[in-house]
C-alpha atoms as a PDB file:
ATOM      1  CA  UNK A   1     -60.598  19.597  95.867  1.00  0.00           C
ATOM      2  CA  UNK A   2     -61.419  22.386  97.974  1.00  0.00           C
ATOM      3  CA  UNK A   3     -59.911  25.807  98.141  1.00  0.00           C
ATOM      4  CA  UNK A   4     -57.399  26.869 100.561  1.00  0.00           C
ATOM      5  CA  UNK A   5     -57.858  30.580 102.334  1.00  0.00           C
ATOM      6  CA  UNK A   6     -54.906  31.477 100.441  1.00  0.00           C
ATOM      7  CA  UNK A   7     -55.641  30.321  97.046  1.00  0.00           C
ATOM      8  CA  UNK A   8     -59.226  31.793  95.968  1.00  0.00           C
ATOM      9  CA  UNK A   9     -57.926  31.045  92.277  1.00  0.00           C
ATOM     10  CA  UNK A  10     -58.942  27.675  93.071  1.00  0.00           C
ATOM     11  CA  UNK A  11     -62.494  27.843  93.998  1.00  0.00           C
ATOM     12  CA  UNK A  12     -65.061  25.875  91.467  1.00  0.00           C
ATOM     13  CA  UNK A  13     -66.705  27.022  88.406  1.00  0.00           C
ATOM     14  CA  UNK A  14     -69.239  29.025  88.111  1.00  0.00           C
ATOM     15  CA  UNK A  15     -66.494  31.124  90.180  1.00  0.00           C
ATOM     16  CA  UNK A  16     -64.368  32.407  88.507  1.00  0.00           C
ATOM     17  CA  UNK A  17     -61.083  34.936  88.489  1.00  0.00           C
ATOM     18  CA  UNK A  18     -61.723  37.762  85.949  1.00  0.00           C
ATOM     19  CA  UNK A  19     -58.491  38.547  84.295  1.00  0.00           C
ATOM     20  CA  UNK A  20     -59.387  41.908  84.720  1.00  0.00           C
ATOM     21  CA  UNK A  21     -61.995  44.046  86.494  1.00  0.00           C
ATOM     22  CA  UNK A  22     -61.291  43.091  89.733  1.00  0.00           C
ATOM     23  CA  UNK A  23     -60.101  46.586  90.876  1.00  0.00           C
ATOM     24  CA  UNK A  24     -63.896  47.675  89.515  1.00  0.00           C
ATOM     25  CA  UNK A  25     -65.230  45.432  91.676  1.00  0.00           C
ATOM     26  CA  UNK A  26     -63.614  46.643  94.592  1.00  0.00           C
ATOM     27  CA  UNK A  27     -64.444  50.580  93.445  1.00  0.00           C
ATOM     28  CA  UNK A  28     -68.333  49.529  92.892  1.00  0.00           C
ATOM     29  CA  UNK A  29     -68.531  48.044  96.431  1.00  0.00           C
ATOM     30  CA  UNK A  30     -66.928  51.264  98.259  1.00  0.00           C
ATOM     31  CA  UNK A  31     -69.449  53.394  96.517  1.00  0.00           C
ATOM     32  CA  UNK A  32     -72.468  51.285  97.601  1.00  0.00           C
ATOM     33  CA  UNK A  33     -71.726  51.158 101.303  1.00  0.00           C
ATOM     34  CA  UNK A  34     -73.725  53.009 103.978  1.00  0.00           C
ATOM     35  CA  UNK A  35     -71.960  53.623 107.195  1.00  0.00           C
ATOM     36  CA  UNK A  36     -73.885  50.653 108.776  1.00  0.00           C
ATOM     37  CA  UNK A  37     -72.357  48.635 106.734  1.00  0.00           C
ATOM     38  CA  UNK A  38     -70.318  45.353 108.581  1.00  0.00           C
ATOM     39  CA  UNK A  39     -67.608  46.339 105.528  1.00  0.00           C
ATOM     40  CA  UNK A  40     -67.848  50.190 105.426  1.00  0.00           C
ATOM     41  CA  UNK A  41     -64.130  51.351 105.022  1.00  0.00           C
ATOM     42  CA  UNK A  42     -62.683  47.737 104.851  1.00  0.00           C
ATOM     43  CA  UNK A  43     -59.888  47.070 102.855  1.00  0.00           C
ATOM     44  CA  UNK A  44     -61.251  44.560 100.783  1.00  0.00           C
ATOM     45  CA  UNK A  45     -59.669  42.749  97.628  1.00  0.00           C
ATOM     46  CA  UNK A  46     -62.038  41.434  94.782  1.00  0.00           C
ATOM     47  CA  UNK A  47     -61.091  37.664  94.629  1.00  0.00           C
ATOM     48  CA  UNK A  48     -63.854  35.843  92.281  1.00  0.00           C
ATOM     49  CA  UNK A  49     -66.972  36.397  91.502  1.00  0.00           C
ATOM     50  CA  UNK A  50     -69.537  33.862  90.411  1.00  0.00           C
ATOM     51  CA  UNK A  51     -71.287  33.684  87.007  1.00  0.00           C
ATOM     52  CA  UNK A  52     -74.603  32.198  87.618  1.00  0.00           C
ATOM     53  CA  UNK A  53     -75.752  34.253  90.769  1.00  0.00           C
ATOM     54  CA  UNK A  54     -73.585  37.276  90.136  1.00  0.00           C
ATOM     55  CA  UNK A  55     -72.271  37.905  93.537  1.00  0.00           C
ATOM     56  CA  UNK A  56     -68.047  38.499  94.263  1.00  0.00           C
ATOM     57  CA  UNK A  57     -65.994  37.388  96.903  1.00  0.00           C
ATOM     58  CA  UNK A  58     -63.884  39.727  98.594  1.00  0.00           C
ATOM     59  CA  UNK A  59     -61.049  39.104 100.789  1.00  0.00           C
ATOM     60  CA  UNK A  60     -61.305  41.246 104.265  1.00  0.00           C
ATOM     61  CA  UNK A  61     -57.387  42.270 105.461  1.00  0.00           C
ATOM     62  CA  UNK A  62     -58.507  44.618 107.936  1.00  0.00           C
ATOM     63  CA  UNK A  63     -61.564  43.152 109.865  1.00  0.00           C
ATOM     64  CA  UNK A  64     -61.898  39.878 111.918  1.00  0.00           C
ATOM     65  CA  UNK A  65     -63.365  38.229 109.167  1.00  0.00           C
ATOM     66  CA  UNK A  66     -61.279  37.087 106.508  1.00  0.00           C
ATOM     67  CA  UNK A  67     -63.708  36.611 103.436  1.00  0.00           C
ATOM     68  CA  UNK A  68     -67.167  38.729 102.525  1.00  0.00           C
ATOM     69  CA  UNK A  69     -69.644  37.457  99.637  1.00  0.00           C
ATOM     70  CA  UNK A  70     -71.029  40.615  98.384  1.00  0.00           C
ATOM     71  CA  UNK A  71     -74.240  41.326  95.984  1.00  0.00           C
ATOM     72  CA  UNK A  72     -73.659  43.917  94.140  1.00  0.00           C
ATOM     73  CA  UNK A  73     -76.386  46.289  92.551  1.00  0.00           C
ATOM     74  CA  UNK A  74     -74.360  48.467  90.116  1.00  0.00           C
ATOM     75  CA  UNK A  75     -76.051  51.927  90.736  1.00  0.00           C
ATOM     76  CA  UNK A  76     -72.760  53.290  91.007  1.00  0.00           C
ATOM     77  CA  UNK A  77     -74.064  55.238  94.342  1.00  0.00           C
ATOM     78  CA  UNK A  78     -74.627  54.566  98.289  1.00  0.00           C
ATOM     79  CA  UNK A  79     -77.557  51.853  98.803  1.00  0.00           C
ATOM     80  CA  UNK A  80     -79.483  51.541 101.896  1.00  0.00           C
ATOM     81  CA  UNK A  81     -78.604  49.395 104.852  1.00  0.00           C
ATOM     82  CA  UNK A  82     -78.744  46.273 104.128  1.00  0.00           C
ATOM     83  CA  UNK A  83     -77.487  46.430 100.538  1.00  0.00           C
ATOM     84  CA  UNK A  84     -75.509  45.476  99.163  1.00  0.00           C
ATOM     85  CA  UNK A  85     -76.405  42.024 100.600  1.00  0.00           C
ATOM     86  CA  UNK A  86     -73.418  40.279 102.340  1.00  0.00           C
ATOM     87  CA  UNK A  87     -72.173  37.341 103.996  1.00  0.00           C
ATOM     88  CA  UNK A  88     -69.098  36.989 106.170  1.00  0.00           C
ATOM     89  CA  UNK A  89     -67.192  34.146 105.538  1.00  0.00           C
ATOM     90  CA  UNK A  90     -64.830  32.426 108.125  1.00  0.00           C
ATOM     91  CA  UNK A  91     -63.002  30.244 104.888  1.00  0.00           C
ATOM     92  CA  UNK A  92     -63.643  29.318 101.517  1.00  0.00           C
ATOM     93  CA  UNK A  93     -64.754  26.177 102.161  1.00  0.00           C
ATOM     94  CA  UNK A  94     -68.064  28.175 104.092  1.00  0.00           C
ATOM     95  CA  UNK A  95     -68.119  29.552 100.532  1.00  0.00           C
ATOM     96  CA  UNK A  96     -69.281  26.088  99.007  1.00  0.00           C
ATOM     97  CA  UNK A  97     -71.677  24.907 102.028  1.00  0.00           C
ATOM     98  CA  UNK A  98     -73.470  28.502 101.848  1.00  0.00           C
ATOM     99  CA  UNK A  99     -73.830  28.991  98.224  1.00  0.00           C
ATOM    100  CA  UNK A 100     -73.768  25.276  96.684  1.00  0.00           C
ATOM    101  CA  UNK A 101     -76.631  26.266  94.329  1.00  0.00           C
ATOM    102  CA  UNK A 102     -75.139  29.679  93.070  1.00  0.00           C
ATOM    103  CA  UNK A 103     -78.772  31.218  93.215  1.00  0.00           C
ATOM    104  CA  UNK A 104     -78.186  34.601  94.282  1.00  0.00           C
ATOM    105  CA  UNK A 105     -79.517  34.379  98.180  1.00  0.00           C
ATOM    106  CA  UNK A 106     -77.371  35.983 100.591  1.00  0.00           C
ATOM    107  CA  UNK A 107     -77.976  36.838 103.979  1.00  0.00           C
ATOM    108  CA  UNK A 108     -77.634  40.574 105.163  1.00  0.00           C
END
């Protein structure tokens, strides 16, 4: 079954819901953004993040779209434009047809 925009709890394995660490998450992605950034002082949420390619999902409350896949690097500092990569997501479902191979590619 497929995941509902409202229930990222849901969404297949290797995703996964850390029981904690999410607030982390959403720390380490503030501190990587450059200005240019498409989510450069969003309000984002972590939601999942996925095991094999290492990427999270955040959910957007503040821009038009709803759900970002972001790639984290983990300097714990601003990257450059385009990192870190992301993808805007309309739903979750776009979540599976994008990344149905988990393999780390993600558009800027």
């Amino acid at each position: 079954m497929l995941p509902t925009p409202d229930d990222p709890g849901r969404v297949p394995a290797p995703w996964w819901v850390p029981d904690n660490g999410l607030h982390s998450l959403e720390q380490e992605l503030h501190r990587e953004l450059p200005p240019e950034h498409l989510l450069y002082g969003a309000r984002v949420h972590a939601a999942a993040r996925c095991e094999a390619c290492d990427v999270v999902l955040f959910r957007v409350t503040d821009r038009p779209l709803p759900w970002a896949v972001a790639h984290l690097t983990w300097s714990g500092r601003q990257e450059q434009y385009p990192w870190p990569r992301t993808t805007p997501l309309a739903t979750l479902n776009d979540l599976l047809a994008q990344h149905p191979s988990h393999d780390g590619a993600i558009d800027s």
